[in-house]
N, C-alpha and C. Protein backbone atom coordinates (compact mmCIF):
# COMPACT_ATOMS: atom_id res chain seq x y z
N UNK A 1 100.98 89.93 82.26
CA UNK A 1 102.13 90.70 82.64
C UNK A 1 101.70 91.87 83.52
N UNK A 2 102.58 92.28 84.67
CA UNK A 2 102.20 93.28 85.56
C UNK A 2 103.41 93.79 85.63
N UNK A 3 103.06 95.52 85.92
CA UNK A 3 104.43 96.40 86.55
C UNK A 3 103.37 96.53 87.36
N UNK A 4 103.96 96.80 88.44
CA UNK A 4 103.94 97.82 89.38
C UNK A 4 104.88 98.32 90.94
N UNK A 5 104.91 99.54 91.71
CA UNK A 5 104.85 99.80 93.14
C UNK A 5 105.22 99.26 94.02
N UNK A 6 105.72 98.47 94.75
CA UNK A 6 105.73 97.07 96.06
C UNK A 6 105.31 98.30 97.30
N UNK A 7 104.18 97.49 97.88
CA UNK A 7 104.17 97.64 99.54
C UNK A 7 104.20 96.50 99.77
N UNK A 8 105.40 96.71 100.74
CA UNK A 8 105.49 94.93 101.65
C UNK A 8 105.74 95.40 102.70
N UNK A 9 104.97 94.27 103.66
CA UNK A 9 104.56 94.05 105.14
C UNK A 9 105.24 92.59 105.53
N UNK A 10 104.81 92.55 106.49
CA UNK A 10 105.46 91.26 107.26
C UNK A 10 104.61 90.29 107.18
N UNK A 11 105.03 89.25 108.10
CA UNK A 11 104.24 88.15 108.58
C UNK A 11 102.56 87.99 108.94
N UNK A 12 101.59 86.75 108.47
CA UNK A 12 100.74 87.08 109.26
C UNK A 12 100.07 88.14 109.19
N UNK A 13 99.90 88.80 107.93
CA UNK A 13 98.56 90.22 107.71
C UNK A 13 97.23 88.97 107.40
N UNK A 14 96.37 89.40 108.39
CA UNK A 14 95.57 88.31 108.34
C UNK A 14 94.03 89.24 107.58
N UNK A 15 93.20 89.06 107.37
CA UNK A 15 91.91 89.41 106.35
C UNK A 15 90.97 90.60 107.25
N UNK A 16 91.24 90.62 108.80
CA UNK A 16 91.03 91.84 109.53
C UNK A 16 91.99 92.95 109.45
N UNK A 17 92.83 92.73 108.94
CA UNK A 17 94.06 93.91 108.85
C UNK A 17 93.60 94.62 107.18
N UNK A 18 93.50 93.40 106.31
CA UNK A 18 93.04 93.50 104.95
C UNK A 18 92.43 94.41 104.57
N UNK A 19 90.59 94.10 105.41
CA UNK A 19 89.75 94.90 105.65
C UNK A 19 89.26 94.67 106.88
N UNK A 20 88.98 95.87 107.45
CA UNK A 20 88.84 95.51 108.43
C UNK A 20 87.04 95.01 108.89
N UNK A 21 86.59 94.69 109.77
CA UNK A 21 85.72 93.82 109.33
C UNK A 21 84.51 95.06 109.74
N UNK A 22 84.96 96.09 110.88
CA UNK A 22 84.03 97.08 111.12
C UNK A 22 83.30 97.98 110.09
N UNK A 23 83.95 97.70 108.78
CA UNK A 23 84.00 98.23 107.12
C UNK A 23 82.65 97.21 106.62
N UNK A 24 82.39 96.39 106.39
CA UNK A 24 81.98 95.14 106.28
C UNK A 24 79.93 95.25 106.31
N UNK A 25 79.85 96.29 106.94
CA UNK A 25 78.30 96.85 106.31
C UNK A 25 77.63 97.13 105.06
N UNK A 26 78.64 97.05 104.41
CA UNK A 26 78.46 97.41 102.83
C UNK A 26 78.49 96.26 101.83
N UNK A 27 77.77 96.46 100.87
CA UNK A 27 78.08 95.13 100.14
C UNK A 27 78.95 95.13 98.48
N UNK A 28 79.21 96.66 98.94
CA UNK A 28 80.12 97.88 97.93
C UNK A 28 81.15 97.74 98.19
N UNK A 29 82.43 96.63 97.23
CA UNK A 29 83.78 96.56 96.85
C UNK A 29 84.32 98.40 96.91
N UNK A 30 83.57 99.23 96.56
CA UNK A 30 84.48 100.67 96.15
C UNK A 30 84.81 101.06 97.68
N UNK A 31 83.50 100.62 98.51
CA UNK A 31 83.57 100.95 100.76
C UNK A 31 85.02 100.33 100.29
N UNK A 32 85.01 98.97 100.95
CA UNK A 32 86.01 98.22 101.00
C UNK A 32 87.56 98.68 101.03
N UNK A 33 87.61 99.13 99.19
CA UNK A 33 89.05 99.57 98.72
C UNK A 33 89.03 101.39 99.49
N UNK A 34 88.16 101.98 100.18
CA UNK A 34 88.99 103.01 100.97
C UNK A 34 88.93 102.75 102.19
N UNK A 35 88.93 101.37 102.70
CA UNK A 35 89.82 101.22 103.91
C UNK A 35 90.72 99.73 103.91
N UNK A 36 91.13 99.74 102.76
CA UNK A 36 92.06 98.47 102.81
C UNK A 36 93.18 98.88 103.52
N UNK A 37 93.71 98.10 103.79
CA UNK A 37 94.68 97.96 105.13
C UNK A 37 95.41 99.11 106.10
N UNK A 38 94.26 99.66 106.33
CA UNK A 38 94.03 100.82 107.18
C UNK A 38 94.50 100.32 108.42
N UNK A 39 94.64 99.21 108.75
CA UNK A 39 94.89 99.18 110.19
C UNK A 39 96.62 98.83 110.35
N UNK A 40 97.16 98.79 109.11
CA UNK A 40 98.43 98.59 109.43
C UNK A 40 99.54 99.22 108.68
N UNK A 41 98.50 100.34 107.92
CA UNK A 41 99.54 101.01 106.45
C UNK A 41 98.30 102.41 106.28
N UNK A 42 97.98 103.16 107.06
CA UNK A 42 97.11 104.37 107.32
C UNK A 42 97.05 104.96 105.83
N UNK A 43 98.25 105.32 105.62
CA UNK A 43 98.56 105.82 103.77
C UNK A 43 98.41 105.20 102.90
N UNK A 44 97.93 103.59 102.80
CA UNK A 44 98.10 102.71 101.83
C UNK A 44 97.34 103.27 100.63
N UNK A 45 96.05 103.20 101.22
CA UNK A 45 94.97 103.80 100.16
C UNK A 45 95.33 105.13 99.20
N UNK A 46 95.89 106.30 100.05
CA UNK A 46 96.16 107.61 99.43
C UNK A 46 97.67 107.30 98.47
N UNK A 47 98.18 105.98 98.91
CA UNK A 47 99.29 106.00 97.88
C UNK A 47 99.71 104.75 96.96
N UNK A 48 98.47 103.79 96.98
CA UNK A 48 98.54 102.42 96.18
C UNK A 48 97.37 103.26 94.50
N UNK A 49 98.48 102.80 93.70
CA UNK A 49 97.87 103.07 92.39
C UNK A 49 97.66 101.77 91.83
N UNK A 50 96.36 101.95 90.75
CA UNK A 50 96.35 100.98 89.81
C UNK A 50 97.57 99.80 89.03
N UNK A 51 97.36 98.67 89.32
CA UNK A 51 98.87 98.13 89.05
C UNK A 51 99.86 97.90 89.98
N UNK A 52 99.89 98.46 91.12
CA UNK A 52 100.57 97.87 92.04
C UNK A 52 100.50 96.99 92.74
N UNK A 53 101.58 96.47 93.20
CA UNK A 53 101.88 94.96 94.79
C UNK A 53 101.94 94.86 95.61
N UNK A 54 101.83 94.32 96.01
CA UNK A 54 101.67 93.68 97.44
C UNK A 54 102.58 92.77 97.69
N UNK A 55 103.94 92.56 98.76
CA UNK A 55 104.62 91.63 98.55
C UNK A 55 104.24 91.67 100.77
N UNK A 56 104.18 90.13 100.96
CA UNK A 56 104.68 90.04 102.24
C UNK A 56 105.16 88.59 102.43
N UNK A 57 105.09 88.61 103.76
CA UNK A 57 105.75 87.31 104.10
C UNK A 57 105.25 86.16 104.50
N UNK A 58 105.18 85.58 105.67
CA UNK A 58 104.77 84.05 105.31
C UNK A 58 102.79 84.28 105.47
N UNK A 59 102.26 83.41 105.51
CA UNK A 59 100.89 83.09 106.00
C UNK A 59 100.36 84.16 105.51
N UNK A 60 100.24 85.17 104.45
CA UNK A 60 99.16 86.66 103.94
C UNK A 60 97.77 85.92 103.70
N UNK A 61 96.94 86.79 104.26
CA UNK A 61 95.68 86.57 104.57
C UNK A 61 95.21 85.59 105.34
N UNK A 62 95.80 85.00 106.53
CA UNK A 62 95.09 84.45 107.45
C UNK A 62 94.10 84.88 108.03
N UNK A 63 93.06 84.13 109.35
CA UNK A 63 92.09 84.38 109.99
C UNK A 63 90.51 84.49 109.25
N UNK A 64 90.02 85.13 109.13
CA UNK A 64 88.75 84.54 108.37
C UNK A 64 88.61 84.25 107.17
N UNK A 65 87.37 83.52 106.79
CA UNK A 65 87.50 83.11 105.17
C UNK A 65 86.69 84.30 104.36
N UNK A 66 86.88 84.73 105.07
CA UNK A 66 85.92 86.24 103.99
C UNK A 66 86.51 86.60 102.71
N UNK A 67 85.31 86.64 101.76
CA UNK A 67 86.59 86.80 100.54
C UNK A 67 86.36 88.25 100.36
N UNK A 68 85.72 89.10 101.22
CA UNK A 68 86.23 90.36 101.29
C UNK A 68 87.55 90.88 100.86
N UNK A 69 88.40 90.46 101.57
CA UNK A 69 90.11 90.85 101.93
C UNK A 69 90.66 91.16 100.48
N UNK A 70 90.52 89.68 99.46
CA UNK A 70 91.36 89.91 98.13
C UNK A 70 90.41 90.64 97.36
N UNK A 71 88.95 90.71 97.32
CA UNK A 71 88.33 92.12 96.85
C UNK A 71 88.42 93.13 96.88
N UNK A 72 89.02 93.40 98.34
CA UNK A 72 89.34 95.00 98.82
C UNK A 72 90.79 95.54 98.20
N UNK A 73 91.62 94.04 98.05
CA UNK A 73 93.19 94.90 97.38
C UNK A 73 92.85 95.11 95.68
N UNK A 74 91.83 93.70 95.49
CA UNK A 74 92.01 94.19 94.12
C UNK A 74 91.15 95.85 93.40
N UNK A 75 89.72 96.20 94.04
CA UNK A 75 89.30 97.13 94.02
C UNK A 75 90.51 98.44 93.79
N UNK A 76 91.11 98.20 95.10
CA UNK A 76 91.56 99.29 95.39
C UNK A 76 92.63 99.51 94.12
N UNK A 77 92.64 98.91 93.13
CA UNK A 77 93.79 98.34 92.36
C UNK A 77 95.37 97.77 92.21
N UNK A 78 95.02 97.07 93.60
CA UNK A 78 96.29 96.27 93.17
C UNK A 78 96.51 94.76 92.36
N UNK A 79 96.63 94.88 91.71
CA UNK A 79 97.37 94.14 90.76
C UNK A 79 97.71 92.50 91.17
N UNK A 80 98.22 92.31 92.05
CA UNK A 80 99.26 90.97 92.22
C UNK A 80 99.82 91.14 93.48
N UNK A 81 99.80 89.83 94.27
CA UNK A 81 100.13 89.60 95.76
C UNK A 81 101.13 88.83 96.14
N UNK A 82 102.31 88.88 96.13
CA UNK A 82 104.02 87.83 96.18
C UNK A 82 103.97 87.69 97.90
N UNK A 83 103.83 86.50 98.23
CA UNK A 83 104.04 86.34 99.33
C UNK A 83 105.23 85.54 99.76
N UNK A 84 105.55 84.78 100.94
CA UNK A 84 106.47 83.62 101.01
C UNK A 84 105.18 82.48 100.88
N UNK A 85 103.60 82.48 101.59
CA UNK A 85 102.76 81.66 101.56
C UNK A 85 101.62 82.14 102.03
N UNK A 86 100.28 81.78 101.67
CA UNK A 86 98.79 81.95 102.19
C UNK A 86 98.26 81.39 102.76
N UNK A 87 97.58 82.13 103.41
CA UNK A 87 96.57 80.98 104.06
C UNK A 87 95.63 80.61 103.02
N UNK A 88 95.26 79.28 102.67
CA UNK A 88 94.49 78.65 101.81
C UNK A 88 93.48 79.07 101.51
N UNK A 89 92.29 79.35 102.24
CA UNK A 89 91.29 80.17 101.65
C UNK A 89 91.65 81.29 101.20
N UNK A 90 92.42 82.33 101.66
CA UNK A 90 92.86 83.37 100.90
C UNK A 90 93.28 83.07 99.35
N UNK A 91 94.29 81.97 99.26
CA UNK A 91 94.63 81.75 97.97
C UNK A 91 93.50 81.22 97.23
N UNK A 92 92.64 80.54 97.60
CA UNK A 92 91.75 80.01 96.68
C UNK A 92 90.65 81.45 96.19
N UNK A 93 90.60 81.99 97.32
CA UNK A 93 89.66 83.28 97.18
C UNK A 93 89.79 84.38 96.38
N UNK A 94 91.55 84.56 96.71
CA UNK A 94 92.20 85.46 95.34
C UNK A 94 92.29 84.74 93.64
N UNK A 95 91.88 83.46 93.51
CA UNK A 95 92.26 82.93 92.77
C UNK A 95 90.44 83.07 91.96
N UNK A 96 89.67 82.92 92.88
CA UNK A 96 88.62 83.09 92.24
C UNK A 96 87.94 84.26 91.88
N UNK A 97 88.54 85.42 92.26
CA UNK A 97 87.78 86.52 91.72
C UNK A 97 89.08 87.22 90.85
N UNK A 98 90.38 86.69 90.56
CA UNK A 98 91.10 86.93 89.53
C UNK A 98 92.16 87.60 90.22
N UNK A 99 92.96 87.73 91.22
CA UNK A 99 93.76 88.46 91.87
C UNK A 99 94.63 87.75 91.67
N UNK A 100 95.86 87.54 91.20
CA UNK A 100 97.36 86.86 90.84
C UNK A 100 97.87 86.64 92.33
N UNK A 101 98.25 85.58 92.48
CA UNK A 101 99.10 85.67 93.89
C UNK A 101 99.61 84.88 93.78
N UNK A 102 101.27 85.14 94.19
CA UNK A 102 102.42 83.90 93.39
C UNK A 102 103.29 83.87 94.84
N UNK A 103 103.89 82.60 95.21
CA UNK A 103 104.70 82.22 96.21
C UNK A 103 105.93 82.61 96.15
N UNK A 104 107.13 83.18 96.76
CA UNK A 104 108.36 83.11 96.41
C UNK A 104 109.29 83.38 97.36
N UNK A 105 110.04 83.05 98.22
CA UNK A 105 110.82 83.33 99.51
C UNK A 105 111.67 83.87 99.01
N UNK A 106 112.00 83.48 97.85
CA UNK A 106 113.58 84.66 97.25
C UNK A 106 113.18 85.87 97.07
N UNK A 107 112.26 86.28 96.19
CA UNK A 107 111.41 87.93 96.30
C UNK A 107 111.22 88.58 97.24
N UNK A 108 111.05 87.88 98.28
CA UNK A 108 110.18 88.48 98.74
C UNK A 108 111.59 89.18 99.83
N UNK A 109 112.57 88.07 99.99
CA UNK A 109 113.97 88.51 100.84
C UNK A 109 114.44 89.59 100.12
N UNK A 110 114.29 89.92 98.60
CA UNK A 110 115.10 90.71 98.12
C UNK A 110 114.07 91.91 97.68
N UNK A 111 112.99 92.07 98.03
CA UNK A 111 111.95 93.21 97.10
C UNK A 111 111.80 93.99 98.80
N UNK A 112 111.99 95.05 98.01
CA UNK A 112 111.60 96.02 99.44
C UNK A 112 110.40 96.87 98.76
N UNK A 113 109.70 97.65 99.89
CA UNK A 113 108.78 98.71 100.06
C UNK A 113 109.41 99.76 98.29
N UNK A 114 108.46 100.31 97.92
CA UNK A 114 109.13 101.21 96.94
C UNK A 114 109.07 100.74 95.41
N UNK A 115 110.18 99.29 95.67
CA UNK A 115 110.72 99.03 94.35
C UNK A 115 109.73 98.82 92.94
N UNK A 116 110.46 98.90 92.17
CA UNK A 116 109.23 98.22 91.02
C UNK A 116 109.72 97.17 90.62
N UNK A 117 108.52 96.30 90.35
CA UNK A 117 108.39 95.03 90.13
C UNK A 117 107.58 94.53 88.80
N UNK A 118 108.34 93.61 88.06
CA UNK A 118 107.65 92.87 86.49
C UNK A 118 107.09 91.90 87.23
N UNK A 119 105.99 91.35 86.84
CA UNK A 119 105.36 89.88 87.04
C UNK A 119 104.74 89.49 85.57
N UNK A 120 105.51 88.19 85.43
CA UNK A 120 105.04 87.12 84.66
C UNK A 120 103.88 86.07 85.19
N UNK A 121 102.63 86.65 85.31
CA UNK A 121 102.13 84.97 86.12
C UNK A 121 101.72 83.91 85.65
N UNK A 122 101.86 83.94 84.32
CA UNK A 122 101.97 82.52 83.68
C UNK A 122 103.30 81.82 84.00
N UNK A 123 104.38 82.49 83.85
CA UNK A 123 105.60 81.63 84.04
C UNK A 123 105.94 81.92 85.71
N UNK A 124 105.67 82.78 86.57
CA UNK A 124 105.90 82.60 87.71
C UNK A 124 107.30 83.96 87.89
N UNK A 125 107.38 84.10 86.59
CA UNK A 125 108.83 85.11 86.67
C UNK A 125 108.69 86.32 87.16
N UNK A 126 109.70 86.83 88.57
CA UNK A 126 109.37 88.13 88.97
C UNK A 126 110.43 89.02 89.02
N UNK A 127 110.71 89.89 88.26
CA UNK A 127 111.71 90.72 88.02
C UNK A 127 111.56 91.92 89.14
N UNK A 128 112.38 92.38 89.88
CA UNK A 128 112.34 93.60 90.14
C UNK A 128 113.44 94.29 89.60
N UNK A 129 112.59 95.41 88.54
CA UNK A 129 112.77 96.35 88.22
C UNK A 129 114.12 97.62 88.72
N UNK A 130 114.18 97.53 90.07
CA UNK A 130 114.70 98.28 90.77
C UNK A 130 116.28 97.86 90.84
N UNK A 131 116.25 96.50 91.19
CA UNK A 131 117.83 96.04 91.33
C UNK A 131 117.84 95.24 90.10
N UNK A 132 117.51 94.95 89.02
CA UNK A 132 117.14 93.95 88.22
C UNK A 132 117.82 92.26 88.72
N UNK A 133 117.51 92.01 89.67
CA UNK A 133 117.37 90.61 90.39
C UNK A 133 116.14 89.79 89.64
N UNK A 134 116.28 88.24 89.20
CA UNK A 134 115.10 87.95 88.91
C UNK A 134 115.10 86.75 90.05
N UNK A 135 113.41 86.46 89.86
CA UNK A 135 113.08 85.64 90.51
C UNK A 135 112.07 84.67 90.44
N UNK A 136 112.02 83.37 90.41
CA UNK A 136 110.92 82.16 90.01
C UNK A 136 109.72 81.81 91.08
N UNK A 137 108.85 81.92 90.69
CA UNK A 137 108.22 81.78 91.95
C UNK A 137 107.34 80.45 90.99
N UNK A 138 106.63 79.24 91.79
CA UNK A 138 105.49 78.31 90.54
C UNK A 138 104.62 79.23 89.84
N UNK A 139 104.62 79.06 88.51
CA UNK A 139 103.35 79.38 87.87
C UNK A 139 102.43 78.63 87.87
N UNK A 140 100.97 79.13 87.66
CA UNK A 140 100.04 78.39 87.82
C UNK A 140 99.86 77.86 86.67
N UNK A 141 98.67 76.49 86.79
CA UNK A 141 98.36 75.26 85.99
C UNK A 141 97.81 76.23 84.81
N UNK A 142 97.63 75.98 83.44
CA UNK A 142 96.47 76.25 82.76
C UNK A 142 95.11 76.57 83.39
N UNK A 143 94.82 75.62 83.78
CA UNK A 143 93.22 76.19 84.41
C UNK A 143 93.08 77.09 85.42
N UNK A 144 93.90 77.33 86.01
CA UNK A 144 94.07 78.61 87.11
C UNK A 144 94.35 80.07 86.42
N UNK A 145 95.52 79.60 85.26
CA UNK A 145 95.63 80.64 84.65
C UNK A 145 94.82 80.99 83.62
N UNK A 146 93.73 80.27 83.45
CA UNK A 146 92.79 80.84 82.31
C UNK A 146 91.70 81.29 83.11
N UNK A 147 91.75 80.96 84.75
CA UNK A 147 90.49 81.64 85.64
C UNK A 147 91.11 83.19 85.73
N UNK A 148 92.39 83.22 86.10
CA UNK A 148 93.07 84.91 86.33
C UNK A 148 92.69 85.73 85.37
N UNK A 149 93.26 85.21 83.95
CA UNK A 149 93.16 85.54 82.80
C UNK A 149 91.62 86.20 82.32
N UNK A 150 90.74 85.21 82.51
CA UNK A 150 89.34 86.22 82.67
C UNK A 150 88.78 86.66 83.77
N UNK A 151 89.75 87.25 84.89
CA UNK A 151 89.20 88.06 85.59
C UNK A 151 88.43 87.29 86.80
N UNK A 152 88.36 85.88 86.71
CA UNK A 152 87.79 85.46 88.21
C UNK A 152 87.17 83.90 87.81
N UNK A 153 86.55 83.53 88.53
CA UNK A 153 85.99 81.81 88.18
C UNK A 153 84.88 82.38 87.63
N UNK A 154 84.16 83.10 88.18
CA UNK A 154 82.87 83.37 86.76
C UNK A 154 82.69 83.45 85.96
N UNK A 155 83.68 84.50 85.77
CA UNK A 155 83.92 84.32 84.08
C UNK A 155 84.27 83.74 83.42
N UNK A 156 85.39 82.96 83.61
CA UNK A 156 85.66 81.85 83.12
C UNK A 156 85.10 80.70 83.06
N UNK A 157 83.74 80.71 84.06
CA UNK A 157 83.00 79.57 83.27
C UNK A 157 81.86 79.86 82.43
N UNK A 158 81.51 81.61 82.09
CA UNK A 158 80.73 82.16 80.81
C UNK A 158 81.28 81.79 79.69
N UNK A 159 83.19 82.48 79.94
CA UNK A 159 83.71 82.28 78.67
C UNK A 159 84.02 81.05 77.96
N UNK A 160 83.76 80.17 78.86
CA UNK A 160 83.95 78.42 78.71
C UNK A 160 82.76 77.60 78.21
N UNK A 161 81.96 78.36 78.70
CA UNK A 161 80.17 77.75 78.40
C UNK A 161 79.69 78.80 77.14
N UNK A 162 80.51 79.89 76.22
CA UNK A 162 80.25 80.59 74.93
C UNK A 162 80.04 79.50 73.95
């Protein structure tokens, strides 16, 4: 279960917008999360708290496969990523180091900048808080959700191999 914040962006924030790649000297997630999406939200950093979202629109995280990008939002602490759709490595990438990221074209039409938002990501259920509108987005399989659940594919194959 997640509350948090929504910053939503548009179309097409591709993994150079994410982080940007001139950042990318470091091999320090903490670099990373103080310049996450500096190139398209200057304030993001000084005003994304622990627990907050990320909602945008179609294709989030296109262009390289760096799995930088979903390291840098989750560092920075955000929480969970509602898009309309990903680019595939992004989703697989957020999926493996434990970052929630759920599909939904209805949310995402109705969640603005600001609002607060419930996420269910076992059941896919996304409440915002703000207008109390709900909304279904797929939940993930068991095995996806027991990779989120401990925090990334690594762990989940420690906690699997206990």
């Amino acid at each position: 279960m997640i509350k948090g914040k929504v910053f939503k962006y548009g179309d097409n924030v591709d993994t150079d917008v994410i982080i940007p790649a001139r950042y990318l000297i470091s091999s320090n997630p903490k670099e990373y999360s103080k310049h996450c999406m500096e190139d398209i939200d200057e304030s993001f950093v000084s005003k994304v708290s622990e627990g907050d979202i990320v909602v945008a629109g179609q294709n989030f995280g296109c262009g390289s496969s760096r799995e930088h990008a979903p390291v840098a939002l989750k560092t920075c602490g955000v929480s969970c990523v509602i898009a309309s759709s990903f680019a595939r490595i992004f989703y697989r990438n957020a999926i493996n180091i434990g970052l929630p990221i759920l599909e939904s074209d209805e949310a995402i039409q109705n969640i603005t900048s600001g609002d607060e938002v419930f996420v269910n990501v076992s059941s896919g259920e996304i409440t915002n808080l703000t207008t109390g509108k709900v909304f279904q987005a797929v939940g993930f399989p068991d095995f996806i959700d027991n990779i989120i659940s401990a925090g990334g594919l690594i762990n989940s194959i420690k906690k699997r191999d206990e």
